[in-house]
Protein backbone atom coordinates (compact mmCIF):
# COMPACT_ATOMS: atom_id res chain seq x y z
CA UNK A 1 -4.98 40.34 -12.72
CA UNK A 2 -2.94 39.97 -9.47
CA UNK A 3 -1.99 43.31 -7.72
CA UNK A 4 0.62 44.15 -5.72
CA UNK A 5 0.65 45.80 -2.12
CA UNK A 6 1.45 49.51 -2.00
CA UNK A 7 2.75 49.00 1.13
CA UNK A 8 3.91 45.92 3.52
CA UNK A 9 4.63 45.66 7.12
CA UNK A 10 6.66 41.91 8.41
CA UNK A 11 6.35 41.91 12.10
CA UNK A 12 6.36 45.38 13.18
CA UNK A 13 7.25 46.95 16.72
CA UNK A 14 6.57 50.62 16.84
CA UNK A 15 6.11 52.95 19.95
CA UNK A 16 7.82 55.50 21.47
CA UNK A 17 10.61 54.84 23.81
CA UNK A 18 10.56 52.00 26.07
CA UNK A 19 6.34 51.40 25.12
CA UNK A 20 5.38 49.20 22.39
CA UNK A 21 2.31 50.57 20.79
CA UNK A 22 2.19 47.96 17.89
CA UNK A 23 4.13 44.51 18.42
CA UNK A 24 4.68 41.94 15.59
CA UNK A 25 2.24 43.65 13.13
CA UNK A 26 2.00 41.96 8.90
CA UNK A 27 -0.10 43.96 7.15
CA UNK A 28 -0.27 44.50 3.77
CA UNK A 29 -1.95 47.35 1.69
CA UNK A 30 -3.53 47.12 -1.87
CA UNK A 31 -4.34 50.01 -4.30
CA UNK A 32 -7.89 50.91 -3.46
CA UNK A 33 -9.46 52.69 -0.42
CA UNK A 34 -8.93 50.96 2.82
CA UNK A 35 -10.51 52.43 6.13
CA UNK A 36 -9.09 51.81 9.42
CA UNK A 37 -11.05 51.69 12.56
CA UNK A 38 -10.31 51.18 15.92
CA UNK A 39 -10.86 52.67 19.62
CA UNK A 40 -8.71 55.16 21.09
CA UNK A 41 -4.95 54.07 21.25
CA UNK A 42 -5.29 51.30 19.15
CA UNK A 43 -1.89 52.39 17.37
CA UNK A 44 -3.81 54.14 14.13
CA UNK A 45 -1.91 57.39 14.20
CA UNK A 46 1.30 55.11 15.23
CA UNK A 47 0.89 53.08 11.62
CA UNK A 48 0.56 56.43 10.27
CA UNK A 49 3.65 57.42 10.87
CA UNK A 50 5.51 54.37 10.71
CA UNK A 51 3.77 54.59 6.70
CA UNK A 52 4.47 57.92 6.24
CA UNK A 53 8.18 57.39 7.00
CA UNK A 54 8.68 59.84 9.69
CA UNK A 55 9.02 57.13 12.71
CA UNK A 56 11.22 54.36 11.34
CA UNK A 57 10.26 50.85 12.44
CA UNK A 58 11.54 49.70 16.09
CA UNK A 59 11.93 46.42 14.55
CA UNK A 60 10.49 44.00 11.70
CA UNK A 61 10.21 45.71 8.16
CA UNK A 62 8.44 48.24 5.71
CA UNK A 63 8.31 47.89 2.01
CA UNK A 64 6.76 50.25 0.04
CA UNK A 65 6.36 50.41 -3.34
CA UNK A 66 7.90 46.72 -3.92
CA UNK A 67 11.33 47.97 -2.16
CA UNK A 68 12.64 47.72 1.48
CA UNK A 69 12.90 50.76 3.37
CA UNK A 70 15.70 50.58 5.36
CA UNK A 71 17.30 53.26 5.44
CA UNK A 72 17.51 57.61 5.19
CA UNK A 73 18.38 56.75 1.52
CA UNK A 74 15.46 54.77 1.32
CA UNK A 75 13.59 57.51 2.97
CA UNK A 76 14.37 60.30 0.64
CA UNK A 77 13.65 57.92 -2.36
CA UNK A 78 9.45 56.74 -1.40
CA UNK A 79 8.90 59.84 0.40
CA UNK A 80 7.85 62.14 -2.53
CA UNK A 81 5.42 59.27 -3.63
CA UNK A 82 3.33 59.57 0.09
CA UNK A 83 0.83 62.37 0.80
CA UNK A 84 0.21 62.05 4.23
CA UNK A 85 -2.88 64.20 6.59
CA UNK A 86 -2.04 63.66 10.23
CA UNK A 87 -4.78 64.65 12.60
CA UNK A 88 -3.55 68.75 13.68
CA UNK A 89 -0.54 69.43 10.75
CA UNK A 90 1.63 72.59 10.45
CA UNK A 91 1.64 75.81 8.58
CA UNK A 92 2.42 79.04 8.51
CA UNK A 93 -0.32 81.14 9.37
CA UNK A 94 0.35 84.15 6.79
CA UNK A 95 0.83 82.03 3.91
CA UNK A 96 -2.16 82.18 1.44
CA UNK A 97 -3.90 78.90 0.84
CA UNK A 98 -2.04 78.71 -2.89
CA UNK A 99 1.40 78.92 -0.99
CA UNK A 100 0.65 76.51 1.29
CA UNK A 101 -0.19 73.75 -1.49
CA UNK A 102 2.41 75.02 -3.52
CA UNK A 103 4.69 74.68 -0.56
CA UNK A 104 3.80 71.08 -0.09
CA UNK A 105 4.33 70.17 -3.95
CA UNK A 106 7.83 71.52 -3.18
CA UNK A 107 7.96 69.31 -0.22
CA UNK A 108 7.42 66.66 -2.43
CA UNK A 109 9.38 67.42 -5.26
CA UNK A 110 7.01 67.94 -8.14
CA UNK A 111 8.70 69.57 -10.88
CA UNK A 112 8.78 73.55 -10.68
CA UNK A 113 7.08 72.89 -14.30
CA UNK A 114 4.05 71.15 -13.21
CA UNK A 115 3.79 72.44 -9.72
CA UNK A 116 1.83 75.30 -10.98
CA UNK A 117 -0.99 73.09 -12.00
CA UNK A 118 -0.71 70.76 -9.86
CA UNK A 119 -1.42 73.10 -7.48
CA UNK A 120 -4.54 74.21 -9.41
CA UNK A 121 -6.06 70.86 -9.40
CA UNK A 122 -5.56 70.52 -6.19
CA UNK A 123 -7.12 73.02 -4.92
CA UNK A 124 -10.26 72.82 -7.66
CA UNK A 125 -10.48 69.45 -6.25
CA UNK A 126 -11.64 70.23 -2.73
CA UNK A 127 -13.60 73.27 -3.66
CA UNK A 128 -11.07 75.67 -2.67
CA UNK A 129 -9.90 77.78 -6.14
CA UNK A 130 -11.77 80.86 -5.30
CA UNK A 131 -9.84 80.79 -1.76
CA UNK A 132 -6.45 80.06 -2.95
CA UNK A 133 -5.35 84.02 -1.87
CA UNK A 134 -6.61 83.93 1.97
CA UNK A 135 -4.75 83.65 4.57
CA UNK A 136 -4.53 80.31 6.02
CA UNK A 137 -4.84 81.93 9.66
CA UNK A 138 -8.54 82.55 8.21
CA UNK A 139 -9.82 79.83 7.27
CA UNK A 140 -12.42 78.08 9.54
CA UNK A 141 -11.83 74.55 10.20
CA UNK A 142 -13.79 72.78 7.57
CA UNK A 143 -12.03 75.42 5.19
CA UNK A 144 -8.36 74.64 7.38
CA UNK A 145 -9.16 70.71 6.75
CA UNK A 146 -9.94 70.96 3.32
CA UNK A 147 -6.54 72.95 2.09
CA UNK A 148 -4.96 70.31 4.27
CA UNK A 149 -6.29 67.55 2.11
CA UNK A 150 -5.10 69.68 -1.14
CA UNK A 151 -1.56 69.39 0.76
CA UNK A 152 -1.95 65.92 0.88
CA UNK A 153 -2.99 65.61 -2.80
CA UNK A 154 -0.45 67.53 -4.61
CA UNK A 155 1.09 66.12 -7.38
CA UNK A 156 -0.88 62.48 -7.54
CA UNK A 157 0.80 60.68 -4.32
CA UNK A 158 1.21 56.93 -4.96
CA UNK A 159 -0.11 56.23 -1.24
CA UNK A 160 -1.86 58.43 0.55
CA UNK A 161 -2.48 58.59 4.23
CA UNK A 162 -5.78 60.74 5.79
CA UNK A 163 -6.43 61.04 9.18
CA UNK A 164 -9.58 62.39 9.77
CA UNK A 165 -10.12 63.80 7.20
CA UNK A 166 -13.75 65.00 6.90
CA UNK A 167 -13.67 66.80 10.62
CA UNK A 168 -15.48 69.86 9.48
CA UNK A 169 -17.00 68.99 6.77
CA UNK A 170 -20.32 69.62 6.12
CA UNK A 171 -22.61 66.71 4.44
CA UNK A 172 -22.17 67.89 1.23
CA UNK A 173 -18.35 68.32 1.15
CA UNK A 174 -18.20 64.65 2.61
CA UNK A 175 -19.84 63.51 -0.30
CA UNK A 176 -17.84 65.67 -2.39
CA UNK A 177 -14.63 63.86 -0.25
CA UNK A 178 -15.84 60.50 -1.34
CA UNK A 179 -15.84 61.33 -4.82
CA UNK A 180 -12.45 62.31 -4.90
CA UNK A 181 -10.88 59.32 -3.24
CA UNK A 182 -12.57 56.99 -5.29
CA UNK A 183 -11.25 59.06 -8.54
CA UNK A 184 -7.88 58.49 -6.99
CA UNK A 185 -8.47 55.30 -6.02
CA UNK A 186 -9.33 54.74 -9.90
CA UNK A 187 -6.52 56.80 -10.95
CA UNK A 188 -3.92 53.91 -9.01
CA UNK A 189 -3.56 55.20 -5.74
CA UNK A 190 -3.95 52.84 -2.51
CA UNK A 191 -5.77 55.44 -0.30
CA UNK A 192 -5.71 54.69 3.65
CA UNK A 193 -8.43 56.38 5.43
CA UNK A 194 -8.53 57.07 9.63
CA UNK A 195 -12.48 58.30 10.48
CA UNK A 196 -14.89 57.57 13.22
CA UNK A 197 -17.51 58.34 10.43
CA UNK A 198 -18.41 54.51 10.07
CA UNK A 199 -20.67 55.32 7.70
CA UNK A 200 -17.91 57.23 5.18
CA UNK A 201 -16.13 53.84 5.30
CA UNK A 202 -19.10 51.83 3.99
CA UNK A 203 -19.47 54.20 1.47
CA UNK A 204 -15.91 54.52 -0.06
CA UNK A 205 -13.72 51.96 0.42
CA UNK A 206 -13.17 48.78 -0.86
CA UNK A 207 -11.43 47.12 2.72
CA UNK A 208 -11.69 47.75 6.47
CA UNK A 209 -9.28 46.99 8.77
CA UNK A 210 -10.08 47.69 12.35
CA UNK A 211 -7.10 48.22 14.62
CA UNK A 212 -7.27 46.79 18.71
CA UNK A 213 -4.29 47.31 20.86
CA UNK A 214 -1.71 47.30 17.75
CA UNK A 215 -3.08 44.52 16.25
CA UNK A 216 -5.51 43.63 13.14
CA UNK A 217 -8.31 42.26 14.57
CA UNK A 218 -10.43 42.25 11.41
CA UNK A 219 -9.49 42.69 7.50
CA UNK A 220 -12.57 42.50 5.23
CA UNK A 221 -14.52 44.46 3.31
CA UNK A 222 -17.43 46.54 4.73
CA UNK A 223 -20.04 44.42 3.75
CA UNK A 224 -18.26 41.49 5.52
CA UNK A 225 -17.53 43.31 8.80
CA UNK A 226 -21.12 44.81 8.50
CA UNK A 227 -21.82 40.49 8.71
CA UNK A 228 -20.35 40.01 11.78
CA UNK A 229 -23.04 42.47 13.32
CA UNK A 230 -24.95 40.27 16.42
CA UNK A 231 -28.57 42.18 17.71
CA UNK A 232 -27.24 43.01 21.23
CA UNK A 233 -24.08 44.90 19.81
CA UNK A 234 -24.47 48.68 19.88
CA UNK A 235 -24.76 50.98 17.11
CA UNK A 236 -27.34 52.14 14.39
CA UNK A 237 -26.15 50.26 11.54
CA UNK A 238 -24.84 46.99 10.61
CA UNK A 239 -21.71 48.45 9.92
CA UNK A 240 -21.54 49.99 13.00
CA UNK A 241 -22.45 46.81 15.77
CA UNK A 242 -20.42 44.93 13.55
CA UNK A 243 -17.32 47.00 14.15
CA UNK A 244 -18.28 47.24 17.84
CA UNK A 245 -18.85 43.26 17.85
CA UNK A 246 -15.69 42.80 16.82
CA UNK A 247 -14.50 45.30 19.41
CA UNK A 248 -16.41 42.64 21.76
CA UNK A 249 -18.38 46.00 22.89
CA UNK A 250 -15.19 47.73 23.86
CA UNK A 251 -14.69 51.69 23.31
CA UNK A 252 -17.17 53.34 21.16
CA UNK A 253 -17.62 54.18 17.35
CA UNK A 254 -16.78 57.93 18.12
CA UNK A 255 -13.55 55.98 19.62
CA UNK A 256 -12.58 55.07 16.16
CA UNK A 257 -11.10 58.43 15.78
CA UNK A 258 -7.81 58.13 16.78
């Protein structure tokens, strides 16, 4: 059965003013769970957003969901179907962790009906229903991370974009994190995945793309990249000097984080 991309970028420029951070970018994305590496400044947080819809394209195109995005009409019409972690988000401190989710389902305009439960799930699903009345302001980080991934969650996004999203977790709760984007990924959602946790990439996803100075320098699966590993390439796992070999021994694989 052919599948279509979830998302598809034609010869992208993104940066920020007069710097080009990504320059005649394709790159398509399939439902699934795809995990993007890449040293510091590679442009990861910069496809993020271009994604996520919040930094329109410089030039070239986005499609998501089979349609062009071209436009603030376009915008308003994808955006509820994107959950979308960036790195440090937003909230308001005094809002209890329920609030917070249930302001994000707003956000994305699930139904007042089902936000309710929505909600629920989404908090059940990272381990946070006996929490949903603190205060966001105390929640530690691995706590702060995990309500942020409810956020992100909400209401069954048709994409969804995580950036780091295991800093804090402890071994278990990354486990616990890989179930839940594979049930996703099962459920029809193409789940894109920023970590410098190598090792959480061979485990969940189903494609690797590793990211060098706005540019694809690899698409594969894991088990292909962890094939391109050579003996004098650093790192403690084939996974690992295979990334860095295709770095050619640039940055390191704690760079991958950003």
């Amino acid at each position: 059965m052919t599948t279509h991309p979830v998302a598809r970028l034609t010869a992208l420029t993104q940066g920020y003013g007069g710097r080009r951070i990504i320059e005649d970018l394709d790159l398509s994305i399939q439902p699934g769970v795809t995990g993007l590496l890449g040293p510091n400044g590679a442009g990861k947080t910069t496809l993020f957003r271009t994604l996520a819809t919040i930094a329109p394209p410089q030039s070239g195109s986005l499609e998501l969901f089979g349609e062009a995005v071209a436009g603030e009409r376009d915008v308003r019409q994808v955006r509820p179907r994107i959950g979308y972690l960036p790195q440090d988000f937003g909230y308001y401190p005094a809002f209890s962790v329920t609030d917070f989710v249930r302001y994000c389902a707003w956000l994305r305009e699930v139904p007042s009906k089902e936000a309710e439960s929505a909600t629920e799930q989404a908090l059940a699903a990272v381990g946070l229903t006996d929490r949903g009345r603190d205060r966001m302001k105390t929640l530690s980080g691995g706590m702060l991370r995990r309500a942020g991934i409810a956020a992100a969650i909400v209401g069954s996004p048709s994409l969804l974009l995580l950036d780091e999203p295991t800093v804090g977790l402890d071994p278990a709760q990354r486990l616990d994190f890989r179930d839940l984007i594979r049930s996703l990924a099962r459920a029809g959602a193409a789940v894109v995945l920023s970590t410098h946790l190598v090792e959480d990439v061979g485990a969940a996803c189903d494609a690797v793309l590793v990211l060098s100075d706005g540019q694809v320098v690899h698409s594969g699966t894991p088990q292909e990249l962890a094939a391109l590993s050579t003996p004098k390439a650093p790192g403690d796992s084939p996974l690992e000097r295979g990334y860095m070999a295709v770095l050619g021994g640039r940055g390191t694989t704690e760079g991958a984080a950003c």
